[in-house]
PDB file of N, CA and C in Angstrom:
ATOM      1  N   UNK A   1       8.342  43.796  10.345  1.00  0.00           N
ATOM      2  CA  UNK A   1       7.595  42.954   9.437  1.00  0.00           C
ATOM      3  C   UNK A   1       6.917  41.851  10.237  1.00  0.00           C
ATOM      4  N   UNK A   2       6.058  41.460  10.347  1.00  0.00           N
ATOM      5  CA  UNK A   2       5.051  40.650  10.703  1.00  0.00           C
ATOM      6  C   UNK A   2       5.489  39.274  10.443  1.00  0.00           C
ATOM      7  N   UNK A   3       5.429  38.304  10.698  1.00  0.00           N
ATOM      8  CA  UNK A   3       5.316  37.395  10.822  1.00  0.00           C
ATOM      9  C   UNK A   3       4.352  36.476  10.716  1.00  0.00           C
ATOM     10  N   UNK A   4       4.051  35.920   9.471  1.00  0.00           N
ATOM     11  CA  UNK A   4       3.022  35.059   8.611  1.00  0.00           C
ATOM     12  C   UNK A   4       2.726  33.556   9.512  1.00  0.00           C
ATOM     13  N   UNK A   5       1.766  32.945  10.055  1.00  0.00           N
ATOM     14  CA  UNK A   5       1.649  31.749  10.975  1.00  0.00           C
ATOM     15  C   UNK A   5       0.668  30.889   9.611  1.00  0.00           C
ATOM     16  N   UNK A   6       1.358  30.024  10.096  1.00  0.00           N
ATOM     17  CA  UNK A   6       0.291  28.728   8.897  1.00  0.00           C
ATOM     18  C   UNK A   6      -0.314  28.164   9.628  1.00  0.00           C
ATOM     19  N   UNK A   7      -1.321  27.520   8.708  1.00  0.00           N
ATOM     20  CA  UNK A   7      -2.297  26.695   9.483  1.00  0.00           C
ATOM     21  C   UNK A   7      -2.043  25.281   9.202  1.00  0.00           C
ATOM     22  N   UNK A   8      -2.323  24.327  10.014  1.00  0.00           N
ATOM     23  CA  UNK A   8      -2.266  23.163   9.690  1.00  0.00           C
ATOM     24  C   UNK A   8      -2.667  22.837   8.396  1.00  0.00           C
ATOM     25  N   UNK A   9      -3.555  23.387   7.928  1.00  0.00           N
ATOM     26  CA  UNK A   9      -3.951  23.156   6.368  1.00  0.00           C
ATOM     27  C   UNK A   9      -3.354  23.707   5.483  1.00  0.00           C
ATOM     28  N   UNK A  10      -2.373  24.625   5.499  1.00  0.00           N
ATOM     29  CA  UNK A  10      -1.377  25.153   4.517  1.00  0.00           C
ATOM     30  C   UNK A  10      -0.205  23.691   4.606  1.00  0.00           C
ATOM     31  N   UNK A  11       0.074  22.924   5.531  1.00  0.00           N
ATOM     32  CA  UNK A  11       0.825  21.997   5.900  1.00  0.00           C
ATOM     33  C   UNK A  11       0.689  20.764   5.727  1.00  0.00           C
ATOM     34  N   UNK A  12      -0.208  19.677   4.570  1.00  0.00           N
ATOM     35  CA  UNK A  12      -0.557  18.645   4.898  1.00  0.00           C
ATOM     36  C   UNK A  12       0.176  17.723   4.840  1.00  0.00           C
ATOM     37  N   UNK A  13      -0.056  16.758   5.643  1.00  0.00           N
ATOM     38  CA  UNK A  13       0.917  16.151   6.442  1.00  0.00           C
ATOM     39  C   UNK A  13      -0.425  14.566   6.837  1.00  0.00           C
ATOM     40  N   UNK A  14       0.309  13.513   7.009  1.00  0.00           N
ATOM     41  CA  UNK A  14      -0.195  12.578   7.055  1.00  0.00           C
ATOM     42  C   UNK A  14       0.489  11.374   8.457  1.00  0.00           C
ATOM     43  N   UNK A  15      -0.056  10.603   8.954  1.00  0.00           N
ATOM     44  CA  UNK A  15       0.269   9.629   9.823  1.00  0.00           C
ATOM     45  C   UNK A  15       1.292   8.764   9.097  1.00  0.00           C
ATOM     46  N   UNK A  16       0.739   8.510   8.266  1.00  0.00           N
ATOM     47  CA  UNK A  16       1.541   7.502   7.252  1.00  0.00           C
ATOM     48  C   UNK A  16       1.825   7.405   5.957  1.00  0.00           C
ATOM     49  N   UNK A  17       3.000   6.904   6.089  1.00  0.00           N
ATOM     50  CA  UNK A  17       4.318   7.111   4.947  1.00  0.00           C
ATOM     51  C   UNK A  17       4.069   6.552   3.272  1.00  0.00           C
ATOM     52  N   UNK A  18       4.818   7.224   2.468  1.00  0.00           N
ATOM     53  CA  UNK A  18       3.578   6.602   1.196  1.00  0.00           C
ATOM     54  C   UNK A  18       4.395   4.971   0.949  1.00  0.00           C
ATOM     55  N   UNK A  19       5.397   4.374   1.711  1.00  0.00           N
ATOM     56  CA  UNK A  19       6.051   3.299   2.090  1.00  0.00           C
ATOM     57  C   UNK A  19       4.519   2.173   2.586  1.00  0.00           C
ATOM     58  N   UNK A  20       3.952   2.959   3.304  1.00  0.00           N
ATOM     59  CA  UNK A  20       3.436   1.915   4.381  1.00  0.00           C
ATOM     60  C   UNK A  20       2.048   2.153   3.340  1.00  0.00           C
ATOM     61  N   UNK A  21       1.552   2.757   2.626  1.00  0.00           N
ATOM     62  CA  UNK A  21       0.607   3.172   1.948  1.00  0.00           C
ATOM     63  C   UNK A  21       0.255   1.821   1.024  1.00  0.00           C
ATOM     64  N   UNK A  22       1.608   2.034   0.004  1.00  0.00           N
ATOM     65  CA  UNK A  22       1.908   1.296  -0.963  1.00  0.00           C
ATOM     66  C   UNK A  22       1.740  -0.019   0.108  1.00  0.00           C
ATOM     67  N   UNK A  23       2.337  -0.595   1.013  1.00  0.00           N
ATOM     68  CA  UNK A  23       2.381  -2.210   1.398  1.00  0.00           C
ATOM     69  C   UNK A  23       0.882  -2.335   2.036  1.00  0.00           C
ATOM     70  N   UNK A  24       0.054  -1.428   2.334  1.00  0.00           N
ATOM     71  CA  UNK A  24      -1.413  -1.972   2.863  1.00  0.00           C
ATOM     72  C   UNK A  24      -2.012  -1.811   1.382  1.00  0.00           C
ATOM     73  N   UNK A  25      -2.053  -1.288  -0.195  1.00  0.00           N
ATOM     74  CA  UNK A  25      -2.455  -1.937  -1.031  1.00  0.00           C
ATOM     75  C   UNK A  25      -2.023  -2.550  -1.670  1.00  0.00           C
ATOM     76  N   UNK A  26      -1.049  -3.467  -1.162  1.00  0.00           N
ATOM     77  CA  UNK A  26      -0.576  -4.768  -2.146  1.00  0.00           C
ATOM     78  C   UNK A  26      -1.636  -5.822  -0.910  1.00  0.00           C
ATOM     79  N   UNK A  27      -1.316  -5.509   0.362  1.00  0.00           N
ATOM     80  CA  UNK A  27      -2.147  -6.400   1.034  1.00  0.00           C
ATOM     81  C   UNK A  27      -3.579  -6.653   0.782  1.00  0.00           C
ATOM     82  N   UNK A  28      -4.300  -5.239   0.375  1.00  0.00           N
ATOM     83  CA  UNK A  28      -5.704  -5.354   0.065  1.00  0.00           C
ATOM     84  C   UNK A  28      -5.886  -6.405  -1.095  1.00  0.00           C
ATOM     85  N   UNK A  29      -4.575  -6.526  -2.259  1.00  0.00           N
ATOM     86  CA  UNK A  29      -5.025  -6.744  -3.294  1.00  0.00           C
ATOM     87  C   UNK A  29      -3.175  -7.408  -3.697  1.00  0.00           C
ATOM     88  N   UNK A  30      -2.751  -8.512  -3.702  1.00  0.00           N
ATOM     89  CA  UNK A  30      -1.399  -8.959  -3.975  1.00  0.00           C
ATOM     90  C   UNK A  30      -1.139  -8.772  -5.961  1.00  0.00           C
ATOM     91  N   UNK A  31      -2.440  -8.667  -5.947  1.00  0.00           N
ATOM     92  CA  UNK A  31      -2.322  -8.817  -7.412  1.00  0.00           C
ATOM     93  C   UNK A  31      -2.798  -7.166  -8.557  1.00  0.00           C
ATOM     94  N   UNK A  32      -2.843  -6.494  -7.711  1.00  0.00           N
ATOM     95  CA  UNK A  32      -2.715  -5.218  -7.815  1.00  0.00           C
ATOM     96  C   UNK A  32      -1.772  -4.602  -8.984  1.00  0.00           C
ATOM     97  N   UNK A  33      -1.745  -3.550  -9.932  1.00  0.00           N
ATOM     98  CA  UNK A  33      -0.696  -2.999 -10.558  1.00  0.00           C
ATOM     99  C   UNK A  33      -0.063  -1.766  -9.869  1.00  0.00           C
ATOM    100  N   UNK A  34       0.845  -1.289 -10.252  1.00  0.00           N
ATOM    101  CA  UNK A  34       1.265  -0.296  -9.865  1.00  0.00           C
ATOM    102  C   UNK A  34       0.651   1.277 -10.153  1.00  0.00           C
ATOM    103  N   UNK A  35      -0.013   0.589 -11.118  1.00  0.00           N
ATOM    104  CA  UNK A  35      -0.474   1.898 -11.658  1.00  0.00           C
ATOM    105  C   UNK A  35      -1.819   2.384 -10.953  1.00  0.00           C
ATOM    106  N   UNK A  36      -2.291   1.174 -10.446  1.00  0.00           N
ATOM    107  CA  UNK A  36      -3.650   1.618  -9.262  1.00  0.00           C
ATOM    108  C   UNK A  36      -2.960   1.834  -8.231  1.00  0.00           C
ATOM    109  N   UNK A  37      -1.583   1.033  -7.269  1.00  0.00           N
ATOM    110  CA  UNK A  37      -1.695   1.580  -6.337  1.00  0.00           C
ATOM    111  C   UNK A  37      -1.360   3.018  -6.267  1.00  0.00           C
ATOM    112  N   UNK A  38      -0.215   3.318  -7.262  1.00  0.00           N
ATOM    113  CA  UNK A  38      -0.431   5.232  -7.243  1.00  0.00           C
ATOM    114  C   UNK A  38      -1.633   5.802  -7.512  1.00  0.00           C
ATOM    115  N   UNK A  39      -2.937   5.284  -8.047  1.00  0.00           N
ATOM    116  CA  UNK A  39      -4.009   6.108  -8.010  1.00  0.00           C
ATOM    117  C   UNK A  39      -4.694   5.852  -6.500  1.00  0.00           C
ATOM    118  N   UNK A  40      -4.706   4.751  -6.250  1.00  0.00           N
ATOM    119  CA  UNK A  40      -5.038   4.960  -4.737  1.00  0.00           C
ATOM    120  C   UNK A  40      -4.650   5.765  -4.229  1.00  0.00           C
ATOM    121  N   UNK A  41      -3.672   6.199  -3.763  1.00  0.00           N
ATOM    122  CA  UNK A  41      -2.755   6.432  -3.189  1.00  0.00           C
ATOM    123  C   UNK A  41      -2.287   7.977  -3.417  1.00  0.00           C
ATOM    124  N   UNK A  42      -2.296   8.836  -4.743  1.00  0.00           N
ATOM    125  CA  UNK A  42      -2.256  10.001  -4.845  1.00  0.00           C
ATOM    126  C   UNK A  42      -0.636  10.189  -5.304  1.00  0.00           C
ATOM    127  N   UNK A  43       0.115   9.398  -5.209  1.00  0.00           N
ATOM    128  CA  UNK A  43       1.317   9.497  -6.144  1.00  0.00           C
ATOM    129  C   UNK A  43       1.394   9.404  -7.478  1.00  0.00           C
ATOM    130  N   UNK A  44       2.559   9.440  -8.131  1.00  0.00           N
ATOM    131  CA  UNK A  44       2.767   8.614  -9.166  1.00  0.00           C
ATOM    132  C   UNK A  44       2.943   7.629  -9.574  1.00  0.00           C
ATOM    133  N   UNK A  45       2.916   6.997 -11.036  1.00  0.00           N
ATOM    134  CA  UNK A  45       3.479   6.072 -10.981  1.00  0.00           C
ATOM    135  C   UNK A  45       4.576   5.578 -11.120  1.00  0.00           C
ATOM    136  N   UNK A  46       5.750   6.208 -10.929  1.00  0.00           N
ATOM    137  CA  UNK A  46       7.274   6.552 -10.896  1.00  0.00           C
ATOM    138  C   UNK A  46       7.415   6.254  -9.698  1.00  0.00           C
ATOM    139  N   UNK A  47       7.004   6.972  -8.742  1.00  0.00           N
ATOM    140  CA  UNK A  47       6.976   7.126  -7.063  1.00  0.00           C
ATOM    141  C   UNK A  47       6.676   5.656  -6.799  1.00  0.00           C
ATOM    142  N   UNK A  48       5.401   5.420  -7.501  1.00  0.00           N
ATOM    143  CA  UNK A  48       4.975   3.991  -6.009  1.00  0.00           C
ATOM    144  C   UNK A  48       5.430   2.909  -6.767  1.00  0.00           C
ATOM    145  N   UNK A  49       6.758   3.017  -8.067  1.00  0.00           N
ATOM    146  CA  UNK A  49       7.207   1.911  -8.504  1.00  0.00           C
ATOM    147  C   UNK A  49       8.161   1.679  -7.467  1.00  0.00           C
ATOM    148  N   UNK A  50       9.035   3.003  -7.333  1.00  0.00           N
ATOM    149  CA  UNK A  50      10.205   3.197  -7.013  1.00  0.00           C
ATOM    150  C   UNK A  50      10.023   2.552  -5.534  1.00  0.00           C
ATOM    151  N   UNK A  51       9.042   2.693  -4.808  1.00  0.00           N
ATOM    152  CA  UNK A  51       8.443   2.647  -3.753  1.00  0.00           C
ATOM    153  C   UNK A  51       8.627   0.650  -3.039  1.00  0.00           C
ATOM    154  N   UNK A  52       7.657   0.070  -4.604  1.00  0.00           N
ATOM    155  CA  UNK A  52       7.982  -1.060  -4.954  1.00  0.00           C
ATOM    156  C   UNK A  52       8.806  -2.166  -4.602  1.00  0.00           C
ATOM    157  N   UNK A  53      10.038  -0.749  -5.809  1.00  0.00           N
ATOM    158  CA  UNK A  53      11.192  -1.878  -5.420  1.00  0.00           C
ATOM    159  C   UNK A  53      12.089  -1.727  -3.607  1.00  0.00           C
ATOM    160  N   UNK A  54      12.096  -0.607  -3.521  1.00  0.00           N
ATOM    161  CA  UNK A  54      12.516  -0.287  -1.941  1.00  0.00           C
ATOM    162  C   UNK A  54      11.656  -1.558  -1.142  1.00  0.00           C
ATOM    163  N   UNK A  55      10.709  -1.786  -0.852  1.00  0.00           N
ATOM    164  CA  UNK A  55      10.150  -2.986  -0.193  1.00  0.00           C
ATOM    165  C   UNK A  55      10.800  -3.905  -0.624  1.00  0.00           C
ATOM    166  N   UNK A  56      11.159  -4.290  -1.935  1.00  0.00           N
ATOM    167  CA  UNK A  56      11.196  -5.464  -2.231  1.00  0.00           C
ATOM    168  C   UNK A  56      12.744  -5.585  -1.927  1.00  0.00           C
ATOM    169  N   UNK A  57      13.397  -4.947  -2.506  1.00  0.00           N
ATOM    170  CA  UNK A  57      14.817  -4.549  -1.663  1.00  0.00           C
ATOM    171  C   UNK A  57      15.366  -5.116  -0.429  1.00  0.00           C
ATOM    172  N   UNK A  58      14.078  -3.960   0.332  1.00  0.00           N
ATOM    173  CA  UNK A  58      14.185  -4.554   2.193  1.00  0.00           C
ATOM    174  C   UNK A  58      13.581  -5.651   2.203  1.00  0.00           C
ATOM    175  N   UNK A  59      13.104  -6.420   1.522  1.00  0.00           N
ATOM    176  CA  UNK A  59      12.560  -8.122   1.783  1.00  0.00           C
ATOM    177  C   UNK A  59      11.134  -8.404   2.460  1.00  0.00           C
ATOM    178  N   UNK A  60      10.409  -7.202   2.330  1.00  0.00           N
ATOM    179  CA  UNK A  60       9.010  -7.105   2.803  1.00  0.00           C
ATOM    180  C   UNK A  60       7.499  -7.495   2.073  1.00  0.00           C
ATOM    181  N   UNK A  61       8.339  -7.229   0.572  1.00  0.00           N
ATOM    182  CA  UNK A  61       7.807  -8.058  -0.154  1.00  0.00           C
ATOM    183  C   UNK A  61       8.963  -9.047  -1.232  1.00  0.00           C
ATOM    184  N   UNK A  62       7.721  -9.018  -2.064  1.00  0.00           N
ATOM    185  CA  UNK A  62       8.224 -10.649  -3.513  1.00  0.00           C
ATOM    186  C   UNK A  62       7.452 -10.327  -4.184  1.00  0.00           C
ATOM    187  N   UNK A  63       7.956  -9.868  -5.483  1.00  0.00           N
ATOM    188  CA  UNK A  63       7.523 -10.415  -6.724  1.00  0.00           C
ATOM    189  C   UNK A  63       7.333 -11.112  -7.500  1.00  0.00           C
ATOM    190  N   UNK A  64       6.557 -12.103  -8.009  1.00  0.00           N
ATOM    191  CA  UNK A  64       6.193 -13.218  -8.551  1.00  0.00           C
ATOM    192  C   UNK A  64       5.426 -13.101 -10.089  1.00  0.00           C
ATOM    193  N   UNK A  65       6.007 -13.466 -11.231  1.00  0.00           N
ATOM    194  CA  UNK A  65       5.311 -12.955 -12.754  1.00  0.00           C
ATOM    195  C   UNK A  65       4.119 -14.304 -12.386  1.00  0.00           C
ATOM    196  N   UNK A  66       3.216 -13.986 -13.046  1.00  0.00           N
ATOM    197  CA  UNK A  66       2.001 -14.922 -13.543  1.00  0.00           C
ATOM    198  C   UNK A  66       1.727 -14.354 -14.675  1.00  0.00           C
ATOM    199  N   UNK A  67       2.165 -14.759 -15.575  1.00  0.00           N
ATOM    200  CA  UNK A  67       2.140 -15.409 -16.945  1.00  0.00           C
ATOM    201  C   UNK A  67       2.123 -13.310 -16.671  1.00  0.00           C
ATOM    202  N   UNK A  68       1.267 -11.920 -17.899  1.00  0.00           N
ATOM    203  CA  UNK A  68       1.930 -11.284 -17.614  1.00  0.00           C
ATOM    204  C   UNK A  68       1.666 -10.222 -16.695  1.00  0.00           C
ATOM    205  N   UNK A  69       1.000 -10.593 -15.607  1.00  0.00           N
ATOM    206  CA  UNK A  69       0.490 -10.349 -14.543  1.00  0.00           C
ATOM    207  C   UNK A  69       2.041 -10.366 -13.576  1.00  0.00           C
ATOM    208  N   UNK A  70       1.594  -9.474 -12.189  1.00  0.00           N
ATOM    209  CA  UNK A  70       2.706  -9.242 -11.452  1.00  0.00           C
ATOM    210  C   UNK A  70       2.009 -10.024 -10.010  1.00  0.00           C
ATOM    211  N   UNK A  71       2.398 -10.762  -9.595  1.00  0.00           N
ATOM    212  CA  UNK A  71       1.658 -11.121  -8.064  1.00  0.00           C
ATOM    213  C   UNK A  71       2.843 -10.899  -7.051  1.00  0.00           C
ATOM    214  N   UNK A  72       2.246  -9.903  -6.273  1.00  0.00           N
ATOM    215  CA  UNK A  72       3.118  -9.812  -4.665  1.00  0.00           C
ATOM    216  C   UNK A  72       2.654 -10.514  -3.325  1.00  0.00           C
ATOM    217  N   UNK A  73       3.600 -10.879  -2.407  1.00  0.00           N
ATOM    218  CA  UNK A  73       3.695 -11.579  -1.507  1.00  0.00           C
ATOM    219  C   UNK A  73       3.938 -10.665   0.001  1.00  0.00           C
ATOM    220  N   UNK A  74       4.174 -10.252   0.626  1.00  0.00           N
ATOM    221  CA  UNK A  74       4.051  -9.893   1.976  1.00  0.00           C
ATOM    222  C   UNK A  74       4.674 -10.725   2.738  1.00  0.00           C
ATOM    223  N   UNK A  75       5.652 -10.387   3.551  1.00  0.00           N
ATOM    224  CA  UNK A  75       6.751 -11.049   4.737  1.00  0.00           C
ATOM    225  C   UNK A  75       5.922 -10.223   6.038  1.00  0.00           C
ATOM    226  N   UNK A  76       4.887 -10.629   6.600  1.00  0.00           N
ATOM    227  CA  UNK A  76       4.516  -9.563   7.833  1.00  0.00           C
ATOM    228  C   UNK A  76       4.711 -10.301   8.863  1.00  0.00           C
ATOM    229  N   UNK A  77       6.213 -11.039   8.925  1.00  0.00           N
ATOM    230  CA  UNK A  77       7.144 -10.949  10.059  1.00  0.00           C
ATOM    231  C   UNK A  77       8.467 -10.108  10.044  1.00  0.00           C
ATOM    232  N   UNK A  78       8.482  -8.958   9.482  1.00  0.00           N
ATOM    233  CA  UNK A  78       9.148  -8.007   9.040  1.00  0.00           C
ATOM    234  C   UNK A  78       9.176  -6.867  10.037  1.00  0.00           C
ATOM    235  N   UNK A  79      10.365  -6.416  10.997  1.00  0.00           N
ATOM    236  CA  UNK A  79       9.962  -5.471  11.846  1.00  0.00           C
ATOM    237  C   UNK A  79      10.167  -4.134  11.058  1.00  0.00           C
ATOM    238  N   UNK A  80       9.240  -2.978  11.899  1.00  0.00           N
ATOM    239  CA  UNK A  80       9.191  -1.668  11.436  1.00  0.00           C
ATOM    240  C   UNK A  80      11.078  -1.332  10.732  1.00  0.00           C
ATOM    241  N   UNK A  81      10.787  -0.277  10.069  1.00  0.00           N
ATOM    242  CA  UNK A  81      12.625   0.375   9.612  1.00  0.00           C
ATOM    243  C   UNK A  81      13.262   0.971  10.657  1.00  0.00           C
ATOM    244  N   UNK A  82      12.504   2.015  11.433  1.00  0.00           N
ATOM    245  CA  UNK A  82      12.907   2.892  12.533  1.00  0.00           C
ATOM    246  C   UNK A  82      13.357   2.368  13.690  1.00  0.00           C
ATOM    247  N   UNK A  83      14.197   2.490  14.253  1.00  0.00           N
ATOM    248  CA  UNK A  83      14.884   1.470  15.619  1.00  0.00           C
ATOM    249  C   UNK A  83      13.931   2.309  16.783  1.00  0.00           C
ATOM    250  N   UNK A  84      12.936   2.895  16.690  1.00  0.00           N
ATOM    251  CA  UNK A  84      12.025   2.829  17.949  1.00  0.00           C
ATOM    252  C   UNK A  84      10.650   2.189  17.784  1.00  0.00           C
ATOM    253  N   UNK A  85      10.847   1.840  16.666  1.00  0.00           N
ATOM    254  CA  UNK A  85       9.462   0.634  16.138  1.00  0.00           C
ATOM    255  C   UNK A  85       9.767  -0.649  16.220  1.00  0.00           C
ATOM    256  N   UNK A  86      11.299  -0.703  16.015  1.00  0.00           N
ATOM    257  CA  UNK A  86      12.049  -2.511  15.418  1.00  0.00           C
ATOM    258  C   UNK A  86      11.317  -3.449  16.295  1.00  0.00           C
ATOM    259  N   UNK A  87      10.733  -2.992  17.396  1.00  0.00           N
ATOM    260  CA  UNK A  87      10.122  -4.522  18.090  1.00  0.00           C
ATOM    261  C   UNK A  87       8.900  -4.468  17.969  1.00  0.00           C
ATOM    262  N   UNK A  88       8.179  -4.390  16.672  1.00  0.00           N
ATOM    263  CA  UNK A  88       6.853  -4.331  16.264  1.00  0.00           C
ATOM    264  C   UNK A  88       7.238  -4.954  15.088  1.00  0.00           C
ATOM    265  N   UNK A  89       5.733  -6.075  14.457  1.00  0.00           N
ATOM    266  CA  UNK A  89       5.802  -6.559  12.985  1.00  0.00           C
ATOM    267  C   UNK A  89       5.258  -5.671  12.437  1.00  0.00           C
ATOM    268  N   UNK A  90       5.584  -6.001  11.335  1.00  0.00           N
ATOM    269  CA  UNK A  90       4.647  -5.076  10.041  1.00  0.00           C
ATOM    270  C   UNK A  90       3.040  -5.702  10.235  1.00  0.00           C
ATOM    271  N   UNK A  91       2.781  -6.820  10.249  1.00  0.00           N
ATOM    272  CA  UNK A  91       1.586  -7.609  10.778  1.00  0.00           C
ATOM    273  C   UNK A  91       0.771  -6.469  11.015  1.00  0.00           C
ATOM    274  N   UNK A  92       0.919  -6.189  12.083  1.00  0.00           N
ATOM    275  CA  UNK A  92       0.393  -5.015  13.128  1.00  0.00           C
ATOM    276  C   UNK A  92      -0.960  -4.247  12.562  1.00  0.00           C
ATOM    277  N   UNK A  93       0.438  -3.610  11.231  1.00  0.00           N
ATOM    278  CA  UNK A  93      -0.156  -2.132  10.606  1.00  0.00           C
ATOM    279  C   UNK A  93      -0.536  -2.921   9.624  1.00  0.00           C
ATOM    280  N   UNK A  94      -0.506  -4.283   8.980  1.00  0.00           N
ATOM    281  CA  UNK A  94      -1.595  -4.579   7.661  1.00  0.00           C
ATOM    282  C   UNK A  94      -2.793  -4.820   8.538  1.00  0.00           C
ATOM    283  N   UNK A  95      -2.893  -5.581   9.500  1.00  0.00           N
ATOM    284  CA  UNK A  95      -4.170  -5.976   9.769  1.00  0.00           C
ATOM    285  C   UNK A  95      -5.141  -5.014  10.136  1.00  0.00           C
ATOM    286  N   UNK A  96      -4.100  -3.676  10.661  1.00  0.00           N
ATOM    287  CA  UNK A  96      -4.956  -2.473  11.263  1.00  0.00           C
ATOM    288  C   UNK A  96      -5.760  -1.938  10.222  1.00  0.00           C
ATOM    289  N   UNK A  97      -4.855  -1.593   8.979  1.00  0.00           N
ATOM    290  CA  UNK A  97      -5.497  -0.819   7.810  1.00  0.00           C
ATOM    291  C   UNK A  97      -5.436  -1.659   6.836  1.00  0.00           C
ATOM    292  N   UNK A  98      -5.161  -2.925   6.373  1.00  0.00           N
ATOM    293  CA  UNK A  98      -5.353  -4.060   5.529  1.00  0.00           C
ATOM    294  C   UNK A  98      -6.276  -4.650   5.354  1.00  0.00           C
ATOM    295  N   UNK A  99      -6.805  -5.140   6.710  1.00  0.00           N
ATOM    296  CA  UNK A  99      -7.842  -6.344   6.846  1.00  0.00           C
ATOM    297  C   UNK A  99      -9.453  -5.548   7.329  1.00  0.00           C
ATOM    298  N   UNK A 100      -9.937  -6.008   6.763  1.00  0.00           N
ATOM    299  CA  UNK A 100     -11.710  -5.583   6.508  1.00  0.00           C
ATOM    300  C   UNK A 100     -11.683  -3.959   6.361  1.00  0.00           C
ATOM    301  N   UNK A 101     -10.515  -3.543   5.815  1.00  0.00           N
ATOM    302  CA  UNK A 101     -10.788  -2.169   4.985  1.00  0.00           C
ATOM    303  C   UNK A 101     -11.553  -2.104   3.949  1.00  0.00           C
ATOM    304  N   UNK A 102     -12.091  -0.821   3.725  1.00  0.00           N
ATOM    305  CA  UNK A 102     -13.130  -0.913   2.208  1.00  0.00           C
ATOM    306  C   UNK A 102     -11.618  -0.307   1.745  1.00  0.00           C
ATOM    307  N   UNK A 103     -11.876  -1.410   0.104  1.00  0.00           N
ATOM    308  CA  UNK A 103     -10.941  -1.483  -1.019  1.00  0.00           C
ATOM    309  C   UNK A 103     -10.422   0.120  -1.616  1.00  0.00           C
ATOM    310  N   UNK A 104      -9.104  -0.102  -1.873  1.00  0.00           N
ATOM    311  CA  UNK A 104      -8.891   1.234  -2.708  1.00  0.00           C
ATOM    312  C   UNK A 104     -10.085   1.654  -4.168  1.00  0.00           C
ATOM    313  N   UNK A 105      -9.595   1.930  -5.083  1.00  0.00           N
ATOM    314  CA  UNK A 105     -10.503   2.822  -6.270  1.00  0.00           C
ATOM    315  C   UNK A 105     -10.247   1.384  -7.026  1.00  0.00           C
ATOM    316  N   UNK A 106      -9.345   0.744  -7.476  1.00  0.00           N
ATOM    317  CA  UNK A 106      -8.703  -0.149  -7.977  1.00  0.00           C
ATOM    318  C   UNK A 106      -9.709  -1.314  -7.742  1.00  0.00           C
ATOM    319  N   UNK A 107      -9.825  -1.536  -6.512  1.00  0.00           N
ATOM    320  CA  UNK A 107     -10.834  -2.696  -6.488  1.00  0.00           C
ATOM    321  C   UNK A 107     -12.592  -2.402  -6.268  1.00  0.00           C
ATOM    322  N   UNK A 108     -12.421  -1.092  -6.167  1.00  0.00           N
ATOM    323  CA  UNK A 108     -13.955  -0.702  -6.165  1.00  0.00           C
ATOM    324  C   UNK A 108     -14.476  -0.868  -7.636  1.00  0.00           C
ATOM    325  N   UNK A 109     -13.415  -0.529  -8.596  1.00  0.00           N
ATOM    326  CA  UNK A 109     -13.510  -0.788  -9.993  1.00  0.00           C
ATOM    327  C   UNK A 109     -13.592  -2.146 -10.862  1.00  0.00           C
ATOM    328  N   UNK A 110     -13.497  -3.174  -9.712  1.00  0.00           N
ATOM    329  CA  UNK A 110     -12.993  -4.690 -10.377  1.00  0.00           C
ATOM    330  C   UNK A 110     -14.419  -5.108 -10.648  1.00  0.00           C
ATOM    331  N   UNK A 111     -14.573  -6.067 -11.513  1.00  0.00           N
ATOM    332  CA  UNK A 111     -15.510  -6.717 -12.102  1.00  0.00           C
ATOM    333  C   UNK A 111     -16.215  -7.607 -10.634  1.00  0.00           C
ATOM    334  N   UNK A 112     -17.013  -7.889 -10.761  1.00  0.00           N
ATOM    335  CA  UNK A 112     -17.542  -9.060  -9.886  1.00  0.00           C
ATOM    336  C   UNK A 112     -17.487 -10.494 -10.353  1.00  0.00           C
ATOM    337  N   UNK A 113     -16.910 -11.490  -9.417  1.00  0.00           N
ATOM    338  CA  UNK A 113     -17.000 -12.931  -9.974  1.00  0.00           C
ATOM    339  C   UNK A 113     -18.971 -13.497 -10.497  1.00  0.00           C
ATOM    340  N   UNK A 114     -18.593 -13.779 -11.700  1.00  0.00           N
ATOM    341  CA  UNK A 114     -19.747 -14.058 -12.165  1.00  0.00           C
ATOM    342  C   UNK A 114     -20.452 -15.199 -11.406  1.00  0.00           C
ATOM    343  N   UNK A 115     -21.729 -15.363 -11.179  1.00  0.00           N
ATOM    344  CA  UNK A 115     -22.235 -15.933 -10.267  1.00  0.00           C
ATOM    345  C   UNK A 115     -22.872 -17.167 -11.318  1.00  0.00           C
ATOM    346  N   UNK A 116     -22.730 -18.858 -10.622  1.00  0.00           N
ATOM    347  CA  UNK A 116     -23.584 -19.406 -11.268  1.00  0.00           C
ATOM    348  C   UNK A 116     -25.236 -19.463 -11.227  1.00  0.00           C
ATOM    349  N   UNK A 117     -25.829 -20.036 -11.783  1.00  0.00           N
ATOM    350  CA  UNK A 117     -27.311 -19.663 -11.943  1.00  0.00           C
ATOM    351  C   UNK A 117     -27.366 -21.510 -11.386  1.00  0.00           C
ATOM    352  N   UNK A 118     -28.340 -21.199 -10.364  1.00  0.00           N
ATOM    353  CA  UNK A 118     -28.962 -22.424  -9.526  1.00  0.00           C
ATOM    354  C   UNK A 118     -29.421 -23.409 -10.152  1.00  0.00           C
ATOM    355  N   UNK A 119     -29.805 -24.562  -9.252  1.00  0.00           N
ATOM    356  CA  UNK A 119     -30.365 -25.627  -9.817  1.00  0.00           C
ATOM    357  C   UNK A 119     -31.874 -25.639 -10.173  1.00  0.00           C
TER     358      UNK A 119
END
């Protein structure tokens, strides 16, 4: 019998974890719901709650109510989980894929701050 070989594309597979997914769109956006970052993101919204609280757990993030809004916070003096990363911040990987990224779907969707009209 033969022996069936896959292709990388029968296999998809990603760099990064839907852990680290979820914490570069709370960074894009602290004020984010959960329910966009699983649409960003391609999970559920079960998954990237659960996801959530595991960060918040490990102390990487904070949850904060505003009135009934959810606002998160970011500790990115937080080293990686894996003990061949531990001497790296989380810093690192927001600023890599955090900072001057184009926005998930979530904020491509947000309203624009209304502009005043000149003097």
């Amino acid at each position: 019998m033969a022996q069936v070989r896959s292709s990388p594309a029968d296999k998809p597979w990603t760099f990064l974890t839907n852990h680290a997914r979820v914490l570069t769109e709370i960074a894009r956006d602290p004020g984010t719901r959960v329910r966009d970052i699983a649409a960003a993101i391609g999970i559920t919204e079960r998954a990237a709650q659960n996801i959530v609280t595991d960060l918040e757990q490990a102390g990487y993030i904070t949850r904060t109510r505003v009135g009934r809004r959810t606002r998160y916070s970011i500790d990115p003096t937080r080293p990686f989980r894996h003990p061949a990363d531990a001497d790296h911040r989380i810093e690192g990987l927001l600023s890599l894929f955090a900072d001057g990224h184009p926005p998930g779907p979530a904020q491509q969707n947000a309203r624009p701050a209304p502009q005043g009209h000149g003097p």
